[in-house]
PDB file of N, CA and C in Angstrom:
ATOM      1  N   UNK A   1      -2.466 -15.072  10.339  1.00  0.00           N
ATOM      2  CA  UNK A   1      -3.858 -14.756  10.611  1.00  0.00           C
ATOM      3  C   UNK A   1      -4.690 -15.158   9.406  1.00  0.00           C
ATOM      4  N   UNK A   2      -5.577 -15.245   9.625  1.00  0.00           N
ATOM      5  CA  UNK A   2      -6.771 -16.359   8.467  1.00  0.00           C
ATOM      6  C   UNK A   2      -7.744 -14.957   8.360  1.00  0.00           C
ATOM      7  N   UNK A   3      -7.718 -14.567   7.093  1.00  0.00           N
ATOM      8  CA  UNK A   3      -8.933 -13.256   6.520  1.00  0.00           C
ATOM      9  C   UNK A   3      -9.761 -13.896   5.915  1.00  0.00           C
ATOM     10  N   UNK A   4     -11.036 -14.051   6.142  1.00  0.00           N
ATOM     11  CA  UNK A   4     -12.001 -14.730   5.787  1.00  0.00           C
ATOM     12  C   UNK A   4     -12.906 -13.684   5.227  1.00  0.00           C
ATOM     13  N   UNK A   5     -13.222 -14.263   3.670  1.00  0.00           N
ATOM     14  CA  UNK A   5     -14.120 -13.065   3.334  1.00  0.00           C
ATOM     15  C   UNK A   5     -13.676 -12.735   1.632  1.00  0.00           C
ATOM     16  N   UNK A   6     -12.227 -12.772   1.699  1.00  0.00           N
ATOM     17  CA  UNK A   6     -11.560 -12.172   0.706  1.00  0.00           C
ATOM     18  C   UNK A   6     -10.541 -13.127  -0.132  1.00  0.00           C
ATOM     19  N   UNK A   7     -10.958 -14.171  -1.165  1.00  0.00           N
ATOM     20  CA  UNK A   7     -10.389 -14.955  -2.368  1.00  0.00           C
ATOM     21  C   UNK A   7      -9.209 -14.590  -2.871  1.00  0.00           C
ATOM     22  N   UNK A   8      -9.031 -13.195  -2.821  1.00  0.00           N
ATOM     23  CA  UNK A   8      -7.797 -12.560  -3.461  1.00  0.00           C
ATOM     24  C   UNK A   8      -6.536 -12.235  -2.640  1.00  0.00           C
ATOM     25  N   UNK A   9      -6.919 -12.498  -1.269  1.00  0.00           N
ATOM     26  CA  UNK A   9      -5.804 -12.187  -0.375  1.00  0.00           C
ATOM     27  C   UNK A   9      -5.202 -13.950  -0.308  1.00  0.00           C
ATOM     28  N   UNK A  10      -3.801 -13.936  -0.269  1.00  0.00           N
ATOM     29  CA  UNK A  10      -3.086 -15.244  -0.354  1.00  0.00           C
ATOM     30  C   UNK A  10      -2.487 -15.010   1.026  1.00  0.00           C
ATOM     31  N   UNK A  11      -2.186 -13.926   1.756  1.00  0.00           N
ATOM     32  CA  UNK A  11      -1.432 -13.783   3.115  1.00  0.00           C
ATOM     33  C   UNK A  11      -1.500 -12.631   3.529  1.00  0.00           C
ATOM     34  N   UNK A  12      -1.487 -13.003   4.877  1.00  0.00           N
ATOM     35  CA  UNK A  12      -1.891 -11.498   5.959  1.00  0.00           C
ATOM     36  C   UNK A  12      -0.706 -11.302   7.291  1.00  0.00           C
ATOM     37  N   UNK A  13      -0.235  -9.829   6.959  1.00  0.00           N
ATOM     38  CA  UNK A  13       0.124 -10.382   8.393  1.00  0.00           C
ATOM     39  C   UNK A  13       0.055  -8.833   9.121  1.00  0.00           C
ATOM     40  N   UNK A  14      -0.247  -9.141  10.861  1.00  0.00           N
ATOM     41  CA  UNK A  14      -0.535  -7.843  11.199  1.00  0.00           C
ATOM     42  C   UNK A  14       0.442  -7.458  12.597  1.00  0.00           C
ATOM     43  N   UNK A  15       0.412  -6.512  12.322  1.00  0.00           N
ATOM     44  CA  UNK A  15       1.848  -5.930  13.337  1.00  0.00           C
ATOM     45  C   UNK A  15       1.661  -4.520  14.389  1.00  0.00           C
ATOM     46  N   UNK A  16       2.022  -4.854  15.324  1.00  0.00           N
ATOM     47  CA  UNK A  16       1.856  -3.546  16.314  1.00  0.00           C
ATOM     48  C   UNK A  16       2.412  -2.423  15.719  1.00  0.00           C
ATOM     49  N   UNK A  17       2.174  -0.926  15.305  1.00  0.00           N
ATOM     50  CA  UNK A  17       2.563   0.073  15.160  1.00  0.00           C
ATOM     51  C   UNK A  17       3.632   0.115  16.545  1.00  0.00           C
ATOM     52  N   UNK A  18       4.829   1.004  16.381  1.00  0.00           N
ATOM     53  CA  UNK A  18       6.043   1.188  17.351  1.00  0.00           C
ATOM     54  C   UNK A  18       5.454   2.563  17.683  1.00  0.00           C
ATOM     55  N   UNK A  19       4.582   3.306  17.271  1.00  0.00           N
ATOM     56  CA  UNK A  19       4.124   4.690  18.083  1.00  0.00           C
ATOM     57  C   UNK A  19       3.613   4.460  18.841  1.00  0.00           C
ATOM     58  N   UNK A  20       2.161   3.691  18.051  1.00  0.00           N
ATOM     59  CA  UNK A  20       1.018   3.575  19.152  1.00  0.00           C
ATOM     60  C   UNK A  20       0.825   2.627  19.308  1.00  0.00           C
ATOM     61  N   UNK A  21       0.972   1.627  20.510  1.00  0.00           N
ATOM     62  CA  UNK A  21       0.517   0.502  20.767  1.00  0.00           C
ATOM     63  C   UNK A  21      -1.100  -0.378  20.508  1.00  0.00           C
ATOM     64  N   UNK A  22      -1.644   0.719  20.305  1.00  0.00           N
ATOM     65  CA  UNK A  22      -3.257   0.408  20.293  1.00  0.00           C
ATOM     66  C   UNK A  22      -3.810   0.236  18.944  1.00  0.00           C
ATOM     67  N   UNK A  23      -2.646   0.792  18.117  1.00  0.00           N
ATOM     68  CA  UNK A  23      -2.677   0.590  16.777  1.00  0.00           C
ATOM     69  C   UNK A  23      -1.990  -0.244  15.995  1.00  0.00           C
ATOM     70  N   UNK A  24      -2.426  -1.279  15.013  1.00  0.00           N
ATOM     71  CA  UNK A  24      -1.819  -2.245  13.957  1.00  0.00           C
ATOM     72  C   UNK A  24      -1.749  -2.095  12.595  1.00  0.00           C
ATOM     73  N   UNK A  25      -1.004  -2.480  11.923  1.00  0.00           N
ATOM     74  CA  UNK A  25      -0.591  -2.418  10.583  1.00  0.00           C
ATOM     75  C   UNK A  25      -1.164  -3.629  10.142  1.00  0.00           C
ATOM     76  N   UNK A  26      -1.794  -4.191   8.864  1.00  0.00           N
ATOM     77  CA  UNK A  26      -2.446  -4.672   7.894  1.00  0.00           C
ATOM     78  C   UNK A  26      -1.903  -4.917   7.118  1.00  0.00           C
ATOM     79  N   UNK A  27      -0.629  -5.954   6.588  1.00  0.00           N
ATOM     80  CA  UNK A  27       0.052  -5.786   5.579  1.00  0.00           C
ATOM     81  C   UNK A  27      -0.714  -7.404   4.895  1.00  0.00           C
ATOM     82  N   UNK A  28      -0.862  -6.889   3.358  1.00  0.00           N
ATOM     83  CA  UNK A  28      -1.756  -8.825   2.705  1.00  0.00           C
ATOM     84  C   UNK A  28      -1.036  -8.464   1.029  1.00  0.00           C
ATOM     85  N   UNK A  29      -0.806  -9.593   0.993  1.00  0.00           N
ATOM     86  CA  UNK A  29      -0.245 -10.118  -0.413  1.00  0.00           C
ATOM     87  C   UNK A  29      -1.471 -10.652  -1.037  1.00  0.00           C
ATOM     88  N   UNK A  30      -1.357 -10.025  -1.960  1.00  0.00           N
ATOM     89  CA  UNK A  30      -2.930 -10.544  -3.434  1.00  0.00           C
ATOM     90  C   UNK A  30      -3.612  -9.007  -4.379  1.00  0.00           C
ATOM     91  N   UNK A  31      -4.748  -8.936  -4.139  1.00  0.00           N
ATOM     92  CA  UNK A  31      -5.018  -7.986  -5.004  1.00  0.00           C
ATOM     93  C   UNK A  31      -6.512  -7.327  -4.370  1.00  0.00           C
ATOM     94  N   UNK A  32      -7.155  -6.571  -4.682  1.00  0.00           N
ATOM     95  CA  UNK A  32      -8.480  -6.052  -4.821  1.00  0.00           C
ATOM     96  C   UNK A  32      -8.195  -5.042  -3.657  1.00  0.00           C
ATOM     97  N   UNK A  33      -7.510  -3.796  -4.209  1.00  0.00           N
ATOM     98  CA  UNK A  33      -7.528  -2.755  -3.247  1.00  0.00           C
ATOM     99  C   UNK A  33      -8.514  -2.141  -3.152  1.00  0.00           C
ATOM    100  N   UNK A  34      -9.941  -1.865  -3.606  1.00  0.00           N
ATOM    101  CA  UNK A  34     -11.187  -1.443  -3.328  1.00  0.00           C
ATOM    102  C   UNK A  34     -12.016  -2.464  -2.900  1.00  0.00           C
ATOM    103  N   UNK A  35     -11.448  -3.270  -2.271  1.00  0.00           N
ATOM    104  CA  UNK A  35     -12.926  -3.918  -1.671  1.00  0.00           C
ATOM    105  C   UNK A  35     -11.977  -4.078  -0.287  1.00  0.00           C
ATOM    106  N   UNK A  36     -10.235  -3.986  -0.328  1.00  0.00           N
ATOM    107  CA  UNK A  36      -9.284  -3.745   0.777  1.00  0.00           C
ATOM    108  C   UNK A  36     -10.275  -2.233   1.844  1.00  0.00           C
ATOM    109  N   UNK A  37     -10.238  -1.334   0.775  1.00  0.00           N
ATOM    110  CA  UNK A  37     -10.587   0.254   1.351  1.00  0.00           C
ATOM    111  C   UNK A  37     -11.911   0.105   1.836  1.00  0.00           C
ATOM    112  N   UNK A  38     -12.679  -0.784   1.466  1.00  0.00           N
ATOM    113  CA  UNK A  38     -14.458  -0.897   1.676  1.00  0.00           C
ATOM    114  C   UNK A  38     -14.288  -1.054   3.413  1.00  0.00           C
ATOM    115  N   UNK A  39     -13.345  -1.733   3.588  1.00  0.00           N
ATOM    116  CA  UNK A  39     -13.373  -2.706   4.702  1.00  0.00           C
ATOM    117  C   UNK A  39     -13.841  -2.202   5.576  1.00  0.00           C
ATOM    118  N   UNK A  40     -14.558  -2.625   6.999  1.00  0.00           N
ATOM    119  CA  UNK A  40     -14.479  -1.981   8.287  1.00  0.00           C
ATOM    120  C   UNK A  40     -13.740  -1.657   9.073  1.00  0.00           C
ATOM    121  N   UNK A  41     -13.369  -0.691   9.648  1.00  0.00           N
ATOM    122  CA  UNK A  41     -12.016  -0.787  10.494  1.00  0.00           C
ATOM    123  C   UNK A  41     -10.646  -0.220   9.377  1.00  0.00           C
ATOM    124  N   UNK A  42     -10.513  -0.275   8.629  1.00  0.00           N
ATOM    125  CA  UNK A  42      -9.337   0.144   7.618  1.00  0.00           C
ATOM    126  C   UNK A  42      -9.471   1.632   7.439  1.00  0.00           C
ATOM    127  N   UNK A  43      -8.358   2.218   7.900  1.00  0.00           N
ATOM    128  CA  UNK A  43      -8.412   3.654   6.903  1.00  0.00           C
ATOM    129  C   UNK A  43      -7.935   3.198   5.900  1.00  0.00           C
ATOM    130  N   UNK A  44      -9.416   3.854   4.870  1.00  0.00           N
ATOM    131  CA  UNK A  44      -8.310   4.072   3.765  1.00  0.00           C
ATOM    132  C   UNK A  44      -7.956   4.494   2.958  1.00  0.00           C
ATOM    133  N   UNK A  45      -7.498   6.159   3.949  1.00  0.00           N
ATOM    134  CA  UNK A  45      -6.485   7.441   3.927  1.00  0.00           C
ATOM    135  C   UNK A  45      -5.048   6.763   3.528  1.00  0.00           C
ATOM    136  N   UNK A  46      -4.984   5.007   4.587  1.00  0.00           N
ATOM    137  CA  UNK A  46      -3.284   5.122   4.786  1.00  0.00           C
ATOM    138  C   UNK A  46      -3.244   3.398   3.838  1.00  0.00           C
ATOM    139  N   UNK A  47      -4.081   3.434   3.202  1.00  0.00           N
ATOM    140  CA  UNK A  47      -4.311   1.898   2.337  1.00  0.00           C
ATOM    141  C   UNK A  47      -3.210   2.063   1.335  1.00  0.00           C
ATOM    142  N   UNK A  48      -2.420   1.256   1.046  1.00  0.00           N
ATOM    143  CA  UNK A  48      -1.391   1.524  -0.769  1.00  0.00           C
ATOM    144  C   UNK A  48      -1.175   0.061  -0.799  1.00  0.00           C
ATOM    145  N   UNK A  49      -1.045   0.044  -2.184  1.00  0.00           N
ATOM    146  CA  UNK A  49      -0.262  -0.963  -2.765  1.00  0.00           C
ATOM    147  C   UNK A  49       0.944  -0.475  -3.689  1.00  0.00           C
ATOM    148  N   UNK A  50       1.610  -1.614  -4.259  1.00  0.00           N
ATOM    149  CA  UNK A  50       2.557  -1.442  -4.882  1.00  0.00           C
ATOM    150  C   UNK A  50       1.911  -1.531  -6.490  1.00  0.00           C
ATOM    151  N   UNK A  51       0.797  -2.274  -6.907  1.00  0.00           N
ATOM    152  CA  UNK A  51       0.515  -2.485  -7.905  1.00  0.00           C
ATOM    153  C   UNK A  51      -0.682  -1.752  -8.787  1.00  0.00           C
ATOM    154  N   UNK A  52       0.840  -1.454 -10.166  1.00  0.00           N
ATOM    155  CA  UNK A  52       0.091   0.480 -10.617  1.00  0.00           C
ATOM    156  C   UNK A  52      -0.761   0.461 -11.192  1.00  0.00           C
ATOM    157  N   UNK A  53      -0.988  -1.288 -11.889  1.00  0.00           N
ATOM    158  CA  UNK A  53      -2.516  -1.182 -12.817  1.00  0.00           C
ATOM    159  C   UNK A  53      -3.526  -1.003 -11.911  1.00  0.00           C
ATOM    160  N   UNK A  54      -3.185  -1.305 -10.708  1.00  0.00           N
ATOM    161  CA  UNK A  54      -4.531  -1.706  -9.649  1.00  0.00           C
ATOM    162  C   UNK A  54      -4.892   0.101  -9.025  1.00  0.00           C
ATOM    163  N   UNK A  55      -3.845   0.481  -9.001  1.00  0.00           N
ATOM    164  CA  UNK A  55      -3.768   1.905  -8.280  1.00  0.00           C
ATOM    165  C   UNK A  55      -4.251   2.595  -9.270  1.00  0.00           C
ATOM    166  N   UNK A  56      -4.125   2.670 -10.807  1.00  0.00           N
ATOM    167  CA  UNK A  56      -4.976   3.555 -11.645  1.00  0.00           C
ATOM    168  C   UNK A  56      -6.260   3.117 -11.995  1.00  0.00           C
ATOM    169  N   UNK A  57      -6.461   1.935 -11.965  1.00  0.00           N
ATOM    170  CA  UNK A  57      -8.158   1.190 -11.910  1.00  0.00           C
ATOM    171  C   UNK A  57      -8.844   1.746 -10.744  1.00  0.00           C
ATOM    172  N   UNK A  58      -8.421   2.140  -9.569  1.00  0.00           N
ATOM    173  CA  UNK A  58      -9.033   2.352  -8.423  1.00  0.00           C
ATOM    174  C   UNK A  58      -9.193   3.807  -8.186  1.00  0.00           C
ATOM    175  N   UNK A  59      -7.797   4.110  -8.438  1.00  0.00           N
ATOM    176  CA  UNK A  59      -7.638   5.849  -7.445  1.00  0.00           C
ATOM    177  C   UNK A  59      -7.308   6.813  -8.828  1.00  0.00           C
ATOM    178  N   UNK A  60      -7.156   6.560  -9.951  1.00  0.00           N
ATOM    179  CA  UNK A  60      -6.527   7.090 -11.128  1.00  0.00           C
ATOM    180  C   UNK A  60      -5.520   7.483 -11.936  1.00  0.00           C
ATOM    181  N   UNK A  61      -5.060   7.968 -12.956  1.00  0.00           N
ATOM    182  CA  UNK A  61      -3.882   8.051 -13.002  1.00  0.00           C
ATOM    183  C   UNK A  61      -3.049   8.835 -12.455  1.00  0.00           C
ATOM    184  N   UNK A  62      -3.044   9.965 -11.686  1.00  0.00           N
ATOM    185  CA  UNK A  62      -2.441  10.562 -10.947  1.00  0.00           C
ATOM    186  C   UNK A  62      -1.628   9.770  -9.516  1.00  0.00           C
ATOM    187  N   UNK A  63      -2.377   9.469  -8.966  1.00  0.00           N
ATOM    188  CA  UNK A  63      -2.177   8.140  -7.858  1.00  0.00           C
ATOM    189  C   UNK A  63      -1.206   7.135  -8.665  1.00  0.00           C
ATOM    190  N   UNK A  64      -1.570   6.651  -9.617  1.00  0.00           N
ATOM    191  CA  UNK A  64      -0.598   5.313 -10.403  1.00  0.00           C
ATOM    192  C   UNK A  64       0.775   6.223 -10.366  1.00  0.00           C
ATOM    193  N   UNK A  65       0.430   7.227 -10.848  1.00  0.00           N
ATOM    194  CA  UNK A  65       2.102   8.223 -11.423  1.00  0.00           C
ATOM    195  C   UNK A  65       3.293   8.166 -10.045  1.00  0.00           C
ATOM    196  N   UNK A  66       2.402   8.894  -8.701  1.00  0.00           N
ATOM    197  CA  UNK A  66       2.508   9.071  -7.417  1.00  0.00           C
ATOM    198  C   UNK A  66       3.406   7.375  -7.113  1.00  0.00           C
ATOM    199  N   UNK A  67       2.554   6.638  -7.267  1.00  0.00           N
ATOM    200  CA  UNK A  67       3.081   5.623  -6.613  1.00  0.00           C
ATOM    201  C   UNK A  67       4.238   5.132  -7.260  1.00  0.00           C
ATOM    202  N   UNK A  68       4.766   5.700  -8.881  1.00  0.00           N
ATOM    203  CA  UNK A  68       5.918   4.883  -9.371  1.00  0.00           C
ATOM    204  C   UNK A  68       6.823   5.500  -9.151  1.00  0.00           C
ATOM    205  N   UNK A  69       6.418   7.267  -8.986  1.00  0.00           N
ATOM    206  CA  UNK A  69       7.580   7.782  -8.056  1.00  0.00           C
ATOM    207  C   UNK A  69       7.983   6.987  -6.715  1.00  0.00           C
ATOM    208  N   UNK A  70       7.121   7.266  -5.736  1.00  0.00           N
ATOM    209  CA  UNK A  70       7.516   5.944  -4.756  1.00  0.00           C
ATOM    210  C   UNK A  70       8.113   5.102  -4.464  1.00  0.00           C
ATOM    211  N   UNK A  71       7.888   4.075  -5.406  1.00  0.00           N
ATOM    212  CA  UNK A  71       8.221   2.872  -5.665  1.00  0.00           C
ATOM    213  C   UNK A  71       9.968   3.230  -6.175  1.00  0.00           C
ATOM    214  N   UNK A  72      10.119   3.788  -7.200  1.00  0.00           N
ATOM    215  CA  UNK A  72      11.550   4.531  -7.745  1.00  0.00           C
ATOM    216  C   UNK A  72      12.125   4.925  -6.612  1.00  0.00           C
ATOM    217  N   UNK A  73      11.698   5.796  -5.824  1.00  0.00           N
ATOM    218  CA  UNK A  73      12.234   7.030  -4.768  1.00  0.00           C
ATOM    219  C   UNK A  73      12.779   5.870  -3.882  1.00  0.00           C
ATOM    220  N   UNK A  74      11.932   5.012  -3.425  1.00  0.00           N
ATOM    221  CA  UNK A  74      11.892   3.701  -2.299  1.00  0.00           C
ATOM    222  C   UNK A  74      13.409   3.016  -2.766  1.00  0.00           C
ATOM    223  N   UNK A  75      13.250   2.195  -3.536  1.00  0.00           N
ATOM    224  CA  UNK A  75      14.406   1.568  -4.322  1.00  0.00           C
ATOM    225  C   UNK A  75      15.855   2.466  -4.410  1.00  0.00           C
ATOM    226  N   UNK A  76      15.292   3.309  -4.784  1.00  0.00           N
ATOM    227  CA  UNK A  76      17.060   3.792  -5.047  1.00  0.00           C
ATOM    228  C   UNK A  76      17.595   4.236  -3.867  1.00  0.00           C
ATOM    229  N   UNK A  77      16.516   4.806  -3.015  1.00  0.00           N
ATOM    230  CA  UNK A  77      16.969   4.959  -1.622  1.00  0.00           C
ATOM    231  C   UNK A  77      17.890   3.741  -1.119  1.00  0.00           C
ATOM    232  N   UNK A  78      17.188   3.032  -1.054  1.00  0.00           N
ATOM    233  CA  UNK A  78      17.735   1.564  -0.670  1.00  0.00           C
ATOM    234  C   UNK A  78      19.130   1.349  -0.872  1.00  0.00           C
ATOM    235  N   UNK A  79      19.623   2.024  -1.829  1.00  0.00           N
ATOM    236  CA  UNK A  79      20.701   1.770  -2.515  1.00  0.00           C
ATOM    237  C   UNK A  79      21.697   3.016  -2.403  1.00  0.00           C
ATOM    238  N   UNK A  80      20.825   4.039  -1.399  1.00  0.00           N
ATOM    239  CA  UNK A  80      21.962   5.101  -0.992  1.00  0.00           C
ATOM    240  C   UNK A  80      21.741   6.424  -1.760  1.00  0.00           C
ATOM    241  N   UNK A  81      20.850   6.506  -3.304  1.00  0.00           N
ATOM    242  CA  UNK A  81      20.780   7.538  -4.061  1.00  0.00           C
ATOM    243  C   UNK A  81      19.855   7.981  -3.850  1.00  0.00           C
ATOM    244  N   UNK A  82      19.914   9.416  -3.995  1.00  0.00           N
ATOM    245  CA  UNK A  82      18.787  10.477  -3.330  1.00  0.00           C
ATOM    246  C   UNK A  82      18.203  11.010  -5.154  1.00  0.00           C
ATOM    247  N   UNK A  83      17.217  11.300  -5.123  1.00  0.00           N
ATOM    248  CA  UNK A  83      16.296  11.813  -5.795  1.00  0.00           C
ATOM    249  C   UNK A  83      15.751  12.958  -5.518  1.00  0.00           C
ATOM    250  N   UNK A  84      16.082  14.033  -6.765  1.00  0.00           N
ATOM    251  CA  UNK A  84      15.524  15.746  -6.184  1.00  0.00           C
ATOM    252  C   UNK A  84      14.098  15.842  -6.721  1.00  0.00           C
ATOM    253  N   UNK A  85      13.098  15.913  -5.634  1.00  0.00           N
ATOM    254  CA  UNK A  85      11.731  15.798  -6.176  1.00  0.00           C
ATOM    255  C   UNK A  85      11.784  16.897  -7.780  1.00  0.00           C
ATOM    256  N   UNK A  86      12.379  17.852  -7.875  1.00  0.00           N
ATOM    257  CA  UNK A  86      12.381  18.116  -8.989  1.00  0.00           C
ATOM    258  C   UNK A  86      12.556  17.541 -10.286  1.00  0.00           C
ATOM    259  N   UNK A  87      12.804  16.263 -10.105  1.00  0.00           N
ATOM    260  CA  UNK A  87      13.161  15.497 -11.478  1.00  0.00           C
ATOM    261  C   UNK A  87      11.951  14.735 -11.383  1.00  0.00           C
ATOM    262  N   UNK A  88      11.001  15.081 -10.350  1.00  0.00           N
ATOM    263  CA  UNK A  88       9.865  13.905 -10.453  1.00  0.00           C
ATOM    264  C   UNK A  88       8.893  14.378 -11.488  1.00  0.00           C
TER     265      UNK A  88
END
């Protein structure tokens, strides 16, 4: 799909949600998650990225912290190891 508008997005791609049919997912490779959240049509309650300088420039450092748990929690999952939110 071609996003016109936005210099910083390099690729888009959008996908039927498996709940709700009426609803799509927004997934774009590049950068500028506040002008991502500006958008029309976007919640963005359910907006994230992976990238923490961008997430504490935008949402703060609490959010940056949040997301490297995440990102950690995500990964090691992957790999079978569980994480006790208590060590977060």
């Amino acid at each position: 799909m071609i996003i016109k508008g936005y210099p910083f997005v390099v690729r888009a791609v959008i996908s039927k949600q498996e709940k709700d049919e009426n609803k799509h997912n927004l997934l774009i490779e590049g950068y500028g998650l506040m002008e991502v959240m500006r958008t029309p049509g976007i919640n963005f309650r359910n907006t994230k990225t992976n990238h923490i300088l961008e997430t504490c420039q935008v949402l703060g450092i609490e959010a940056a912290r949040q997301c490297i748990i995440n990102e950690i929690k995500f990964t090691m999952g992957s790999y079978g190891i569980h994480i006790d939110d208590r060590h977060t």
